[in-house]
Protein backbone atom coordinates (compact mmCIF):
# COMPACT_ATOMS: atom_id res chain seq x y z
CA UNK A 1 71.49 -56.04 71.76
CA UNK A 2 69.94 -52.94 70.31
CA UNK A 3 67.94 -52.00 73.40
CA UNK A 4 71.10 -52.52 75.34
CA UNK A 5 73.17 -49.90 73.39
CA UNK A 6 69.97 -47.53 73.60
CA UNK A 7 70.06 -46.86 77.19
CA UNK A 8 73.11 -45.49 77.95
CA UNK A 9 72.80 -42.97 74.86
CA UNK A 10 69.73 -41.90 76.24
CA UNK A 11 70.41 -41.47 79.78
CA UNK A 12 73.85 -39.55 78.16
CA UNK A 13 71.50 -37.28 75.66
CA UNK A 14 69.16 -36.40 78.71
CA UNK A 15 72.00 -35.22 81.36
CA UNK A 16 73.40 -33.18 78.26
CA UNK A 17 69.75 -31.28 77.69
CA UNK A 18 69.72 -31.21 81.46
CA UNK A 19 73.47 -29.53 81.73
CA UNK A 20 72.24 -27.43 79.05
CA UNK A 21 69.17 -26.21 80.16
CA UNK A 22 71.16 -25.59 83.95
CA UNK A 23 73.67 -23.47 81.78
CA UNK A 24 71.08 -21.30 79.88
CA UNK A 25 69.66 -20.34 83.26
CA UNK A 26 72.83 -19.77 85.15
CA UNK A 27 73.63 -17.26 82.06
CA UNK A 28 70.82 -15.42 82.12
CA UNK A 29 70.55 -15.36 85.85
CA UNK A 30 73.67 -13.61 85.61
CA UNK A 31 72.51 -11.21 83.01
CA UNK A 32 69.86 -10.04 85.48
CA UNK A 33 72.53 -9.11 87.94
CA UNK A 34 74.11 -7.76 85.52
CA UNK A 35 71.78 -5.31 84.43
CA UNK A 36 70.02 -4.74 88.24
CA UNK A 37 71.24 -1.04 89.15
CA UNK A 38 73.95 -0.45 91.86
CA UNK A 39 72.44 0.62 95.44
CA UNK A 40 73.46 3.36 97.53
CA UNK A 41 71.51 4.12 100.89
CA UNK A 42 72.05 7.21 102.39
CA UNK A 43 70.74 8.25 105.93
CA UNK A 44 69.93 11.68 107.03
CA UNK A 45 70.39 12.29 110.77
CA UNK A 46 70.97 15.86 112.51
CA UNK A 47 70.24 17.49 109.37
CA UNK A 48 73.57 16.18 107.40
CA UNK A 49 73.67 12.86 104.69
CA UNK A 50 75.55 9.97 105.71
CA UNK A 51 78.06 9.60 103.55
CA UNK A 52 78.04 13.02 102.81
CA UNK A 53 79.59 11.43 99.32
CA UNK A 54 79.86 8.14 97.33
CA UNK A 55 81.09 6.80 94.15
CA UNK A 56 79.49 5.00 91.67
CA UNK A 57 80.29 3.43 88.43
CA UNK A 58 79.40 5.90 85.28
CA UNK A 59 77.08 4.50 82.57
CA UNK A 60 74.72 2.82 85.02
CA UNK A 61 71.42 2.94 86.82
CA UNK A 62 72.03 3.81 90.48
CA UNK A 63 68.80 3.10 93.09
CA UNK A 64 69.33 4.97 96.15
CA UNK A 65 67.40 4.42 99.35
CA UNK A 66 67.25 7.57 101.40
CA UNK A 67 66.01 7.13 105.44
CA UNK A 68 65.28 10.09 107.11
CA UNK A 69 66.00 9.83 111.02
CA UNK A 70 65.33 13.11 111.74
CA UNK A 71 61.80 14.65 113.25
CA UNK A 72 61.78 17.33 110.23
CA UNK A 73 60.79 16.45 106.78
CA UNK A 74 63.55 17.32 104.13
CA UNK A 75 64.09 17.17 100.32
CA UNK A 76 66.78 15.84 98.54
CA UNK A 77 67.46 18.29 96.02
CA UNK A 78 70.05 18.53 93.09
CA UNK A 79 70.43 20.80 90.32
CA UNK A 80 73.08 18.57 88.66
CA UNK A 81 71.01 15.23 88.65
CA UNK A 82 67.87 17.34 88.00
CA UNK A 83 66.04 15.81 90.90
CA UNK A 84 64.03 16.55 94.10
CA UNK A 85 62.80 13.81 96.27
CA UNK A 86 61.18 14.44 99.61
CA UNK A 87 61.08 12.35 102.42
CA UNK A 88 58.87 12.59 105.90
CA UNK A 89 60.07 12.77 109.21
CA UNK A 90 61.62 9.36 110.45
CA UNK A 91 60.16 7.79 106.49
CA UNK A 92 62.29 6.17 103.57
CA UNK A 93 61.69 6.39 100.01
CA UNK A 94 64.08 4.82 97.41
CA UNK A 95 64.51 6.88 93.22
CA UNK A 96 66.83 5.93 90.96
CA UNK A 97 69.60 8.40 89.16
CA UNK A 98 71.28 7.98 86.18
CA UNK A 99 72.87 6.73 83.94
CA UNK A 100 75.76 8.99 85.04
CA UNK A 101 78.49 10.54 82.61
CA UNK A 102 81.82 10.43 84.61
CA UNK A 103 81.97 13.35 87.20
CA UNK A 104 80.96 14.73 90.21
CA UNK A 105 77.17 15.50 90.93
CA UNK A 106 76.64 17.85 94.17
CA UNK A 107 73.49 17.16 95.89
CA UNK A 108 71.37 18.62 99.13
CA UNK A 109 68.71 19.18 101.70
CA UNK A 110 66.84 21.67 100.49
CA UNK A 111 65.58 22.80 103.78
CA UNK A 112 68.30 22.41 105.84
CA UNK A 113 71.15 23.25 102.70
CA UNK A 114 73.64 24.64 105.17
CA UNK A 115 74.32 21.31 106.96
CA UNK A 116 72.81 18.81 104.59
CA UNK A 117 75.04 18.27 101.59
CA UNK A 118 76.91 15.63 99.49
CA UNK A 119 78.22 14.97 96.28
CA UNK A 120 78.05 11.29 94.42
CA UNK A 121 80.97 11.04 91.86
CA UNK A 122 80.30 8.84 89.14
CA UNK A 123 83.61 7.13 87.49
CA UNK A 124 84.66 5.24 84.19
CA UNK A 125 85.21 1.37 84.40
CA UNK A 126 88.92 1.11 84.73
CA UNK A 127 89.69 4.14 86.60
């Protein structure tokens, strides 16, 4: 009668480890999303970023990827981030910025700065 009784409290106590163990993972799973940096990617063509300007969220890690589709090398260049990235003709190359107070960071082409610029705005949760 004993090993009757035994069985079902076992196969019970193993699905609850196993919904257990599926709900530890599914947490941190989401923690690593979470925590991943947003993405921006921004393409330069005829000497001018597309978009010229983007928003992000303030507080956070932001990994832009910047392609170059023009035949003429250029450098992303910005005195408010503190940053200069350059990328070859018709190449990609991906930097991360931040974390961002809230506000507007202006950003351009250093060798082409009369068509080439943008601006990425960085805003409070909530707003």
């Amino acid at each position: 009668m004993a090993a009757r009784t035994l069985a079902p409290r076992a196969a019970t106590m193993g699905m609850l480890a196993l919904s257990l163990t599926l709900a530890a993972f599914t947490a941190l799973a989401g923690a690593a999303r979470a925590d991943a940096p947003a993405a921006v990617t921004l393409t330069l063509k005829n000497h001018r970023f597309m978009p010229a300007s983007f928003t992000v969220p303030a507080g956070q890690r932001v990994r832009i990827t910047l392609i170059n589709r023009d035949p003429a090398t250029e450098e992303f260049d910005s005195r408010d981030l503190k940053l200069e990235e350059v990328v070859t003709p018709m190449g990609r190359i991906s930097f991360s910025i931040g974390p961002l107070q809230a506000g507007q960071y202006r950003f351009m082409g250093e060798f082409h700065a009369r068509t080439a610029q943008g601006a990425v705005t960085a805003v409070a949760a909530g707003r």
